[in-house]
N, C-alpha and C. Protein backbone atom coordinates (compact mmCIF):
# COMPACT_ATOMS: atom_id res chain seq x y z
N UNK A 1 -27.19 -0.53 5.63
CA UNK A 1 -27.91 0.43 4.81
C UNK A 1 -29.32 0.61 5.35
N UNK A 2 -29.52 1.51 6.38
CA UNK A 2 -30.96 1.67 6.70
C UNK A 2 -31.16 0.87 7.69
N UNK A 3 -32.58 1.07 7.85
CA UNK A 3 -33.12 0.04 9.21
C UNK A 3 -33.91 -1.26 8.25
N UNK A 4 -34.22 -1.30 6.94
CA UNK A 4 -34.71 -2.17 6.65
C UNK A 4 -33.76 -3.10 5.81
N UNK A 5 -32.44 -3.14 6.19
CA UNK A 5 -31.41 -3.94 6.06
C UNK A 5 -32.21 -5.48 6.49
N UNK A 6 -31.99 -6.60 5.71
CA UNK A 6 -32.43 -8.01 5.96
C UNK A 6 -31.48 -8.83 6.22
N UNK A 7 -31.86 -10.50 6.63
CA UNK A 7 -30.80 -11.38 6.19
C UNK A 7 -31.67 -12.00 5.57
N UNK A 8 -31.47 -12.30 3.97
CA UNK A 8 -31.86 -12.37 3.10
C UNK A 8 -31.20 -13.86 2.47
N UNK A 9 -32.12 -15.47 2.34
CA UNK A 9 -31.42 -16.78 2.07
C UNK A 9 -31.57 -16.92 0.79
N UNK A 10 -30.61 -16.87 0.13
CA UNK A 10 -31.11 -17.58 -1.58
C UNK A 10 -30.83 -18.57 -1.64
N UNK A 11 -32.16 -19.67 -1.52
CA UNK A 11 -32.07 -20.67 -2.16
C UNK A 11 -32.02 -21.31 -3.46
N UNK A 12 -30.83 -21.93 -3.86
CA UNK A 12 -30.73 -21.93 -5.23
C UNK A 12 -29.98 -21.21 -5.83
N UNK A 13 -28.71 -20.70 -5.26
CA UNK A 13 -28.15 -19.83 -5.92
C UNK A 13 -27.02 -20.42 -7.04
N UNK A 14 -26.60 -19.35 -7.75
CA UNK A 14 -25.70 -19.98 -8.57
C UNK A 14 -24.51 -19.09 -9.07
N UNK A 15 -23.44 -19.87 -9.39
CA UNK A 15 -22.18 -18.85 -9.68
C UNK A 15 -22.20 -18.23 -11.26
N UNK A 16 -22.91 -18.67 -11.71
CA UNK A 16 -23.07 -18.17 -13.42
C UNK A 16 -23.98 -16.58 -13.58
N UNK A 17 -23.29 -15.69 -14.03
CA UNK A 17 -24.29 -14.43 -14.04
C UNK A 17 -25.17 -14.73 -14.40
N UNK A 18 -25.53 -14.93 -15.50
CA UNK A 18 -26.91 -15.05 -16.38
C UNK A 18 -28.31 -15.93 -15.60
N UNK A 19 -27.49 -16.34 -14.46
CA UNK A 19 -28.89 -16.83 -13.99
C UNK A 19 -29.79 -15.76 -12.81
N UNK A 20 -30.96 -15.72 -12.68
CA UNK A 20 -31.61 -15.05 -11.59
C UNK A 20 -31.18 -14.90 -10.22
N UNK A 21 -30.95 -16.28 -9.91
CA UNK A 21 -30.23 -16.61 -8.78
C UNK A 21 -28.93 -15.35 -8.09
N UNK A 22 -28.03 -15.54 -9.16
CA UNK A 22 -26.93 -14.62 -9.33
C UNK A 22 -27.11 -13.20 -8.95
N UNK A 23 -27.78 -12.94 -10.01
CA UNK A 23 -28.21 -11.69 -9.96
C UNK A 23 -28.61 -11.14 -8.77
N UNK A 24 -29.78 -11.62 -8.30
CA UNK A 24 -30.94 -11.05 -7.20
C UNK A 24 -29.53 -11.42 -5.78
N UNK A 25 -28.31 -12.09 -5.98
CA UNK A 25 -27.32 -12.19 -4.57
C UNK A 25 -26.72 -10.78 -4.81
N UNK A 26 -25.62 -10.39 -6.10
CA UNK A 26 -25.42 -9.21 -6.46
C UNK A 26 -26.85 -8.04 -6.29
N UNK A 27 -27.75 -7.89 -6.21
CA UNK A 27 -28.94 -6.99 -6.21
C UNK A 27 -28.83 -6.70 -4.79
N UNK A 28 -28.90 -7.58 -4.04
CA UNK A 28 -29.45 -7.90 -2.56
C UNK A 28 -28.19 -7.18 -1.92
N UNK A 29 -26.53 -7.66 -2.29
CA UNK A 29 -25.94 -7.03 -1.84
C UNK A 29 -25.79 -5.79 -2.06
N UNK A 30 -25.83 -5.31 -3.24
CA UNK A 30 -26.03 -3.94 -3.63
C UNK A 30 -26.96 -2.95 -2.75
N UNK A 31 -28.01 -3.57 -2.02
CA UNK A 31 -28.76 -2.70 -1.63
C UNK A 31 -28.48 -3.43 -0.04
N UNK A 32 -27.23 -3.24 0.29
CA UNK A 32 -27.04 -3.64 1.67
C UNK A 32 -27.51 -4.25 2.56
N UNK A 33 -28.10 -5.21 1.99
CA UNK A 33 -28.57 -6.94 2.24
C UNK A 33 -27.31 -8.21 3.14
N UNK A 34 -27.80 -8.79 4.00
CA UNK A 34 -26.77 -9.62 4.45
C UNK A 34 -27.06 -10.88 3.45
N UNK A 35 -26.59 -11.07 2.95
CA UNK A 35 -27.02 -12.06 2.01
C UNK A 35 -26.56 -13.98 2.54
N UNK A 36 -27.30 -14.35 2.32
CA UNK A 36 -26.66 -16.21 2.20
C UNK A 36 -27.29 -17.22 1.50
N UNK A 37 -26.02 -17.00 0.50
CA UNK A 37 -26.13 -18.15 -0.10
C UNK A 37 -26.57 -19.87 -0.11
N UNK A 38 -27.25 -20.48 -0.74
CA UNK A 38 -27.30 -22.02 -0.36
C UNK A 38 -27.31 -23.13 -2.17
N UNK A 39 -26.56 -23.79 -1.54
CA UNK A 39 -26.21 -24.39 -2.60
C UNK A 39 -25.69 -25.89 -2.29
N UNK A 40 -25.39 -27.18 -2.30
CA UNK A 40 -24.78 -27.91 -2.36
C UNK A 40 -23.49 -28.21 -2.74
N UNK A 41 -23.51 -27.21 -3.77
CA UNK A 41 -21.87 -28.09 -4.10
C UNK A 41 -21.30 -26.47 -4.26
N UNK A 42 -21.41 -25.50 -4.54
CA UNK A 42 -20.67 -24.17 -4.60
C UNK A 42 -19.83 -23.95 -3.15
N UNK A 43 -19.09 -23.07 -2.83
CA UNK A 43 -18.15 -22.20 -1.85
C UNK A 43 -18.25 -21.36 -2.07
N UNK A 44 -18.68 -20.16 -2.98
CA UNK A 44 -18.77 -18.92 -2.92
C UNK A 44 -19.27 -18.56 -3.85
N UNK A 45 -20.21 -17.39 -3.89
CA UNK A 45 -20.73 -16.54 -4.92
C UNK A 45 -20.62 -15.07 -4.58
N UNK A 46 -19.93 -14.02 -5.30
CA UNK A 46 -19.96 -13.05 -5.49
C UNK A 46 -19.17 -12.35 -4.02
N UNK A 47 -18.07 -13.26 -3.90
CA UNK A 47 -17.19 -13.23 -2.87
C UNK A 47 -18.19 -13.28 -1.42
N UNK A 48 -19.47 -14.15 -1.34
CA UNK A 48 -19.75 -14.56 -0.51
C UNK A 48 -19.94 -16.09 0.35
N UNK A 49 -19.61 -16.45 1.42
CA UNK A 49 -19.53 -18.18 1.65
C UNK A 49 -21.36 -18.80 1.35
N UNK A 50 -21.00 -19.92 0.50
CA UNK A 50 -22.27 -20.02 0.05
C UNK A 50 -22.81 -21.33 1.54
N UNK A 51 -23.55 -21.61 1.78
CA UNK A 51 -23.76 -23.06 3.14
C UNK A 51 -24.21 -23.83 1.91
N UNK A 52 -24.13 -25.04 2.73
CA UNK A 52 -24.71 -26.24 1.11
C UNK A 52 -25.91 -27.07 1.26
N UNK A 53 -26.88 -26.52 2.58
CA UNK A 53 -28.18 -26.33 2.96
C UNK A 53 -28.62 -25.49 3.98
N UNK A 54 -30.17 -25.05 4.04
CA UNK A 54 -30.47 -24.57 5.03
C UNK A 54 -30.86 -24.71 6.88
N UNK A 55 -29.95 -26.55 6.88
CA UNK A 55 -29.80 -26.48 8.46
C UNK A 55 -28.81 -25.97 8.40
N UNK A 56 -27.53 -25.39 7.77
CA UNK A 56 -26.37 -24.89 8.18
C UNK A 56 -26.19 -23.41 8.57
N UNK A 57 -27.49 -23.00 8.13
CA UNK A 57 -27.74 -21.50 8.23
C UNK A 57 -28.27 -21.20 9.70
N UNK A 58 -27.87 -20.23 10.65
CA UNK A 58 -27.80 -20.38 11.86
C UNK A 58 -28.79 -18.89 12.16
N UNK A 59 -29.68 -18.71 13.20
CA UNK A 59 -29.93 -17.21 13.26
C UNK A 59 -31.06 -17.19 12.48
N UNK A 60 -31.63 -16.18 12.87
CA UNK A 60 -33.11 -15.39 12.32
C UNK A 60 -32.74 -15.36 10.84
N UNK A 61 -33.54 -15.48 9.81
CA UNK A 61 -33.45 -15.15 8.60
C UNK A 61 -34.93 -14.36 8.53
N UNK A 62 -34.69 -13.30 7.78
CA UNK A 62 -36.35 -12.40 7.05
C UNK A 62 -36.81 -13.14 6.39
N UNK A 63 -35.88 -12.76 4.90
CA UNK A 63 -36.87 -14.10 3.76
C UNK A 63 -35.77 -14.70 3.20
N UNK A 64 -36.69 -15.73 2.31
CA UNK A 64 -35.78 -17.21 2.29
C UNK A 64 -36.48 -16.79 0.57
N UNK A 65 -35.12 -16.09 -0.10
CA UNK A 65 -35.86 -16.20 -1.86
C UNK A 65 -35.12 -17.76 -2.67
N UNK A 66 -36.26 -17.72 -2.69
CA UNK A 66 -36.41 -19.42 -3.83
C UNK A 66 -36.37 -19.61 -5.26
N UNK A 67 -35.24 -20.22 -5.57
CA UNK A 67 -34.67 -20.30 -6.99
C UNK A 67 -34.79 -21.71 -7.40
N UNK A 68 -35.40 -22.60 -6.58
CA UNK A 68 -34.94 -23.79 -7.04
C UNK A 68 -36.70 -24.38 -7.41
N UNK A 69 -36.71 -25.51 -8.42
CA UNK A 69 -38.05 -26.00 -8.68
C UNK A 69 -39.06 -26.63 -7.73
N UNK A 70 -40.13 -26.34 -7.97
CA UNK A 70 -41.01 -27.04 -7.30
C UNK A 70 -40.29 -28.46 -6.88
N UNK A 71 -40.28 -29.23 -7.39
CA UNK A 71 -39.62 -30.85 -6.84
C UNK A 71 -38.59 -30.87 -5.48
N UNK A 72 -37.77 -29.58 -5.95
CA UNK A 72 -36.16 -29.63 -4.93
C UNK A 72 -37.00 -29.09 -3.95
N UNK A 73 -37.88 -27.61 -3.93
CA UNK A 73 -38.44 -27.25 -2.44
C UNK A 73 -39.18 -28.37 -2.05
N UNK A 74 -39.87 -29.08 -2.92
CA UNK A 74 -40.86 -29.95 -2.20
C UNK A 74 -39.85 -31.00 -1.07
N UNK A 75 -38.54 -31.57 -1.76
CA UNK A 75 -38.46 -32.35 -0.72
C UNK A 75 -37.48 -31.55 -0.02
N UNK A 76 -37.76 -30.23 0.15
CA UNK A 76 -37.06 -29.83 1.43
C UNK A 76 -38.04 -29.24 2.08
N UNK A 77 -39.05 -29.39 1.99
CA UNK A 77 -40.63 -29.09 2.63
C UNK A 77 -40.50 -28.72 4.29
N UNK A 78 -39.11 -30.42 5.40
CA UNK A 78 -39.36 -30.02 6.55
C UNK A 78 -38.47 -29.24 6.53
N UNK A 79 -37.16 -28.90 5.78
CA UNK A 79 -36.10 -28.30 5.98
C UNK A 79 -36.46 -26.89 6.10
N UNK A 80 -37.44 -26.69 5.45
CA UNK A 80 -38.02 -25.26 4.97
C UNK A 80 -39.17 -24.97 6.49
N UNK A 81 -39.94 -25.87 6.66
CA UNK A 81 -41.16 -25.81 7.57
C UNK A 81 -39.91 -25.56 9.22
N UNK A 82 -39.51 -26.18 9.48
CA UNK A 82 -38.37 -25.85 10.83
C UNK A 82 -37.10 -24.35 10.49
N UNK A 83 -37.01 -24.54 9.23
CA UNK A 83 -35.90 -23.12 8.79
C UNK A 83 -36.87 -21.90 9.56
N UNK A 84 -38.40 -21.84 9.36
CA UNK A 84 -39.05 -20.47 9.96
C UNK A 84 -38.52 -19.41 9.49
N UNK A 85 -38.14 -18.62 8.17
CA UNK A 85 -38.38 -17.41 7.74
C UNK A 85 -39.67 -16.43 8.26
N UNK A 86 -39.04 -15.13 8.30
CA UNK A 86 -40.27 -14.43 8.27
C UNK A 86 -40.91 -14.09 6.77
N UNK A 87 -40.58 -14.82 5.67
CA UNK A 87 -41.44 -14.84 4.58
C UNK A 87 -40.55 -15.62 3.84
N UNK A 88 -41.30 -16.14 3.04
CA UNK A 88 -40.58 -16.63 1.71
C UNK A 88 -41.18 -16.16 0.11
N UNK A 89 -40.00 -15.67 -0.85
CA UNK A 89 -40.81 -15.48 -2.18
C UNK A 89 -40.01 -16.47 -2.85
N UNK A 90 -41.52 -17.04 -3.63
CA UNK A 90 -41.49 -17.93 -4.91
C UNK A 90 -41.49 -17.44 -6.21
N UNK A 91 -39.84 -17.12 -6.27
CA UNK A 91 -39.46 -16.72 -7.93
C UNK A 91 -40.43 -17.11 -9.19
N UNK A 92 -40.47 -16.47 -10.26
CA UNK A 92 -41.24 -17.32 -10.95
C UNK A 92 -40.42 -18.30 -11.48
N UNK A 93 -41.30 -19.37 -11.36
CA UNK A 93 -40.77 -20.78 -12.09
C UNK A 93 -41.05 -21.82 -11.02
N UNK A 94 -40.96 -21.27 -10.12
CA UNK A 94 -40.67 -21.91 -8.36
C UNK A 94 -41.78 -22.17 -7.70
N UNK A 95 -42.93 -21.54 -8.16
CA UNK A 95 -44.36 -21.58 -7.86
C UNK A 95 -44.31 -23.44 -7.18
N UNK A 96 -44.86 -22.90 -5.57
CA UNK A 96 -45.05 -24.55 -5.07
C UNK A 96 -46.59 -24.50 -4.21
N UNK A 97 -47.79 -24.72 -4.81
CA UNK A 97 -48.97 -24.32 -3.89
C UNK A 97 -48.49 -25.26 -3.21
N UNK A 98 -48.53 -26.54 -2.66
CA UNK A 98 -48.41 -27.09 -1.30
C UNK A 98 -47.59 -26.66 -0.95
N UNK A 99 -46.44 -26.72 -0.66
CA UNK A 99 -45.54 -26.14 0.23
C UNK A 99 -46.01 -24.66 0.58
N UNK A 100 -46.54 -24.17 -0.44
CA UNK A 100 -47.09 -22.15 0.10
C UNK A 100 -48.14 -22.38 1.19
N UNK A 101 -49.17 -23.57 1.06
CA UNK A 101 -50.13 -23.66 2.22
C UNK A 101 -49.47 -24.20 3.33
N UNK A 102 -48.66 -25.42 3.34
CA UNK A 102 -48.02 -25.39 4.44
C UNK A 102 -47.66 -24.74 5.07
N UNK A 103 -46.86 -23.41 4.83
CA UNK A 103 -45.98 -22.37 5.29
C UNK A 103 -47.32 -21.70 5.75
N UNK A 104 -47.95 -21.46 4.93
CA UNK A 104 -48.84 -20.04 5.27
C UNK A 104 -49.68 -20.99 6.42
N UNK A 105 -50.24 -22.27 6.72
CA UNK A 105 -51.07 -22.41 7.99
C UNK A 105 -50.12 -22.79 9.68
N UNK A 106 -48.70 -22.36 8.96
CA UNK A 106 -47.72 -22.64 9.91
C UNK A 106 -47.66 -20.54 10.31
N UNK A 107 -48.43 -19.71 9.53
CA UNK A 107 -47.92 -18.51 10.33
C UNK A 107 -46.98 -17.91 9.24
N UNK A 108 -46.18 -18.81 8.04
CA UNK A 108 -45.06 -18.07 7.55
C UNK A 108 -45.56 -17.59 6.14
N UNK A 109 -45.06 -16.00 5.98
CA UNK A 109 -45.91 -15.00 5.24
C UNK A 109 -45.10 -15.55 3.50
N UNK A 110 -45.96 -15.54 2.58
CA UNK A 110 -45.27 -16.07 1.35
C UNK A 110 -45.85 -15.41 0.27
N UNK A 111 -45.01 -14.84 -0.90
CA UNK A 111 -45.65 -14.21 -1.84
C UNK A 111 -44.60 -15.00 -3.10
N UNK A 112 -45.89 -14.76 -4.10
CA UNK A 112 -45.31 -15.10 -5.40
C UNK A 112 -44.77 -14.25 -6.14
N UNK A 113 -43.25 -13.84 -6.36
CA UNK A 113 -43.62 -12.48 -7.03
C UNK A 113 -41.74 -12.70 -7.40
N UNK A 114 -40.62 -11.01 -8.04
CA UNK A 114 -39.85 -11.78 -8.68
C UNK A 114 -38.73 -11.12 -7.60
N UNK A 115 -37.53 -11.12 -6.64
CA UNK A 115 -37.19 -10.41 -6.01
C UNK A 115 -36.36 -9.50 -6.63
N UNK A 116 -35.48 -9.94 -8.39
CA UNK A 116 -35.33 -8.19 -8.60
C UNK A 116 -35.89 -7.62 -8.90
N UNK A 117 -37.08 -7.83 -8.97
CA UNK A 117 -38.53 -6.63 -9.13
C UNK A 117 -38.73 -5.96 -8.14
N UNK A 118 -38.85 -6.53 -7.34
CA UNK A 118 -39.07 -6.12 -5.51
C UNK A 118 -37.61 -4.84 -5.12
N UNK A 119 -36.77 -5.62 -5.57
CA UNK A 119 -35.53 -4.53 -5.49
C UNK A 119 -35.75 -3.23 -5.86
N UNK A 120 -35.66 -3.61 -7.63
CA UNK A 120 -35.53 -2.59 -8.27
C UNK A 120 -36.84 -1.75 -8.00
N UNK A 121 -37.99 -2.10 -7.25
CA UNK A 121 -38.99 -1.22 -7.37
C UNK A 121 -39.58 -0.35 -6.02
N UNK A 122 -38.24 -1.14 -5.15
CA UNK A 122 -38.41 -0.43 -3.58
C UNK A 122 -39.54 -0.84 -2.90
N UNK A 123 -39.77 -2.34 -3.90
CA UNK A 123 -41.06 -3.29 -2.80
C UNK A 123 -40.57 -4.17 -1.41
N UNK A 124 -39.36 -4.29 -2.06
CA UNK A 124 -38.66 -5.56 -1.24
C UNK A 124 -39.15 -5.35 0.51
């Protein structure tokens, strides 16, 4: 879909609609997003293969959207610092200032903000 087609990581995703997570994978695909999932214990969301961290994820990723709490990113801090996105957004709830300065004096671009907002508002 377009040239500003992404590969787009949700961290934190989940198989239950009602959560954000969910949603913003359905959103992402909707707007012709390569989407990937990450999760630990899932196999699929929204008929997509979910990986069950982000060393399993192979290849350039754009952004890496973050669903999971401050605590879980924190201790995936190097997993995240070697993953190298070209951005990461911190869902609300997810808000991690250390890990955001880390990233950001490593070069990697990070905003706080909500990604189906970004969708739905043609920010993404």
């Amino acid at each position: 879909m377009g040239v500003n087609k992404q590969r787009v990581v949700v961290l934190g995703a989940s198989e239950k609609p009602d959560r954000y997570s969910n949603q913003a994978i359905r959103l992402l695909l909707e707007h012709g997003h390569h989407v990937i999932p990450v999760n630990p214990v899932l196999k699929s969301v929204a008929g997509v293969r979910v990986f069950p961290d982000l060393d399993h994820v192979e290849g350039h990723v754009d952004t890496l959207s973050v669903y999971v709490s401050p605590e879980i990113s924190s201790s995936l801090t190097e997993q995240i610092l070697s993953f190298n996105p070209g951005r990461i957004i911190f869902n609300p709830g997810t808000e991690n200032p250390d890990l955001r300065k880390d990233l950001n004096n490593k070069g990697v671009q990070t905003e706080e903000a909500c990604t189906l907002v970004l969708l739905r508002t043609g920010q993404f």
